[in-house]
Protein backbone atom coordinates (compact mmCIF):
# COMPACT_ATOMS: atom_id res chain seq x y z
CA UNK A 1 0.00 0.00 0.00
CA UNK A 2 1.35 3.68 -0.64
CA UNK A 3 2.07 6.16 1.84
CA UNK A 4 -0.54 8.89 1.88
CA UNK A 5 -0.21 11.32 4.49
CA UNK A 6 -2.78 13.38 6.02
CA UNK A 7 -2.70 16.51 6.48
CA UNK A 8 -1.54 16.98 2.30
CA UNK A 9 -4.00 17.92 -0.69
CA UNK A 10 -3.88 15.42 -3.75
CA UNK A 11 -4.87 15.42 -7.66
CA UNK A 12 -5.51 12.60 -9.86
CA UNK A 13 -2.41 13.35 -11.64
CA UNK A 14 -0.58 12.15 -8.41
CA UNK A 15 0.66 15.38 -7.32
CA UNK A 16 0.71 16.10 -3.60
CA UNK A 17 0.39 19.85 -2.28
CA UNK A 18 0.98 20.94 1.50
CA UNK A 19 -0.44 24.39 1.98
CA UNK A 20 1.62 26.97 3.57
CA UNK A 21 -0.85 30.59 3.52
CA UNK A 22 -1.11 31.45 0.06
CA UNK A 23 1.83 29.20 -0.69
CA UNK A 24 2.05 25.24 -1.79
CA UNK A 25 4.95 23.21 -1.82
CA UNK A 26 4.49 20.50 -4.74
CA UNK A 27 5.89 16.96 -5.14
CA UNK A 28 4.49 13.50 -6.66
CA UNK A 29 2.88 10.95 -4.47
CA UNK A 30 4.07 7.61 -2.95
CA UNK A 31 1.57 5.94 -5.69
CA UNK A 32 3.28 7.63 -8.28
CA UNK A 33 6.75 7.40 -7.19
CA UNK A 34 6.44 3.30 -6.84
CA UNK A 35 4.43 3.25 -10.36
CA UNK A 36 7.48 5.02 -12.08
CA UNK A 37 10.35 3.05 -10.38
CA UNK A 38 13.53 4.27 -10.10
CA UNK A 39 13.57 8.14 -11.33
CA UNK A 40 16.71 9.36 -13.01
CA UNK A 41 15.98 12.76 -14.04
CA UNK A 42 13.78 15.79 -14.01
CA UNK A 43 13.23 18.59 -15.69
CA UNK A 44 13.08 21.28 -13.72
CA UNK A 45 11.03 24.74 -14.06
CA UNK A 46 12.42 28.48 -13.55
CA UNK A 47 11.73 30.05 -10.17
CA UNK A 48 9.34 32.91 -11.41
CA UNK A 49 7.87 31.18 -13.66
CA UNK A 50 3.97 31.79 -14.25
CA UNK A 51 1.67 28.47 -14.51
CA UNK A 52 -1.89 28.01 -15.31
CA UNK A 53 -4.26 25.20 -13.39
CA UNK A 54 -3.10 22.02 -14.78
CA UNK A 55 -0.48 23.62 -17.06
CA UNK A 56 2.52 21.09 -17.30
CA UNK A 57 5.80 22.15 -15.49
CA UNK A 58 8.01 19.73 -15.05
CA UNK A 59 9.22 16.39 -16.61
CA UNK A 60 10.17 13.24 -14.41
CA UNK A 61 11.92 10.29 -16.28
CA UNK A 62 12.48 7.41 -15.14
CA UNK A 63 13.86 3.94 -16.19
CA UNK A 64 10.03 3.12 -17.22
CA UNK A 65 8.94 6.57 -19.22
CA UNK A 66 9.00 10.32 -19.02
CA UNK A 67 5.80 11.87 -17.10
CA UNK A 68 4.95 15.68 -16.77
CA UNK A 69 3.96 16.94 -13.70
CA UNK A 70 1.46 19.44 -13.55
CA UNK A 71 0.68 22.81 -11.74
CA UNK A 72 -2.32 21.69 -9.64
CA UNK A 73 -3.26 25.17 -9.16
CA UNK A 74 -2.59 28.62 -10.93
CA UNK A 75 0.13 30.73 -9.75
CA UNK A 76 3.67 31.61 -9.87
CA UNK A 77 6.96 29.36 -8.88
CA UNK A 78 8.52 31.02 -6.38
CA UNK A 79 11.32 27.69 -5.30
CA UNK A 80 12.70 25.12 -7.22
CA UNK A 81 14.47 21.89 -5.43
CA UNK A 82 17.39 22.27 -7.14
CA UNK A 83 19.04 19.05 -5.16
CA UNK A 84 16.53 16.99 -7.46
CA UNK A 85 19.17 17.85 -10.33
CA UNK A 86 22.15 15.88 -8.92
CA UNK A 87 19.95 13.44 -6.99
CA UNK A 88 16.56 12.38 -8.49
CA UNK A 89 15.97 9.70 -6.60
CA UNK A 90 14.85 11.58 -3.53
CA UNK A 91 11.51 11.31 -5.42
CA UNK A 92 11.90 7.57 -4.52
CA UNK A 93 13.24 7.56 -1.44
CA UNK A 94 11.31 10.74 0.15
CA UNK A 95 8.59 11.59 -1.93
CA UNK A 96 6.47 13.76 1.27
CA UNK A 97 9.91 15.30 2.03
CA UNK A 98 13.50 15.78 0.28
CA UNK A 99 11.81 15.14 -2.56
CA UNK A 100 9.17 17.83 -3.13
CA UNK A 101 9.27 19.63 -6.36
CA UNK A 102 8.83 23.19 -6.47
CA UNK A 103 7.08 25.70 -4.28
CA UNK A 104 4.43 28.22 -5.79
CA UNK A 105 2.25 31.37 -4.94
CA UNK A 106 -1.03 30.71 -5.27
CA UNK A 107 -3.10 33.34 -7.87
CA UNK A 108 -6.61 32.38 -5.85
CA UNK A 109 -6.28 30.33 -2.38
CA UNK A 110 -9.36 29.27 -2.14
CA UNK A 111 -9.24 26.91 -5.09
CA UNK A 112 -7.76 24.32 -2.90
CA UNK A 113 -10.79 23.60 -1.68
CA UNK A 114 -11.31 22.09 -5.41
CA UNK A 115 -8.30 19.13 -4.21
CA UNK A 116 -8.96 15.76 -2.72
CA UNK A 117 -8.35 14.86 0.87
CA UNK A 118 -5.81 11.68 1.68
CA UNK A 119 -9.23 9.92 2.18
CA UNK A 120 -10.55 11.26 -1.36
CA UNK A 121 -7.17 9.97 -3.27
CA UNK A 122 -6.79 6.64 -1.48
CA UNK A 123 -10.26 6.13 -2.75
CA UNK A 124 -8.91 7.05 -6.24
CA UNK A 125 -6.21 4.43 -6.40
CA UNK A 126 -8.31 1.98 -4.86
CA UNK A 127 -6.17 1.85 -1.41
């Protein structure tokens, strides 16, 4: 079974968000981490870089495939995890931790309420 912590905010897409104010940091999931296997790169974004609601901002490959990751919510990077350039695998080893992705301003706060709960996303991949 995969790790899903409460406390977090989830999206189909397997993107985890814990909510800071107006800011969320941004990493994959347990789920997603195990379904990829071992990651070996990823493509980072900019800090200051402006996404829309589902806009894709990052690419993870892996020895399986190349995924994008998408902005869950509008808004603008405002950190990058730039330790995820010389050591990927933190995405596999500490997914909920060393291995989040970026962290972003938030354009409207309230659309959180639009995420699923741990409950709502275990229920999505039938845990």
């Amino acid at each position: 079974m995969s790790e899903v912590p409460e406390g977090l905010y989830y999206t189909k897409e397997h993107e985890w968000m814990l909510i800071n104010g107006d800011e969320i940091t941004i990493g994959i999931t347990d789920h997603a981490q195990n379904a990829l296997t071992d990651i070996v790169y990823i493509e980072l974004p900019e800090e200051g870089e402006v996404c829309a609601e589902m806009e894709e901002f990052a690419i993870v490959e892996s020895v399986k495939s190349a995924s994008p990751i998408f902005a869950p919510l509008s808004g603008e990077i405002t950190a990058v995890n730039d330790d995820l350039d010389d050591a990927p695998e933190l995405m596999n080893t500490d997914p909920y931790g060393e291995g989040w992705i970026v962290r972003m301003k938030l354009d409207d706060a309230s659309a959180i309420s639009n995420l699923m709960s741990a409950a709502d996303y275990k229920a999505e991949i039938g845990e």
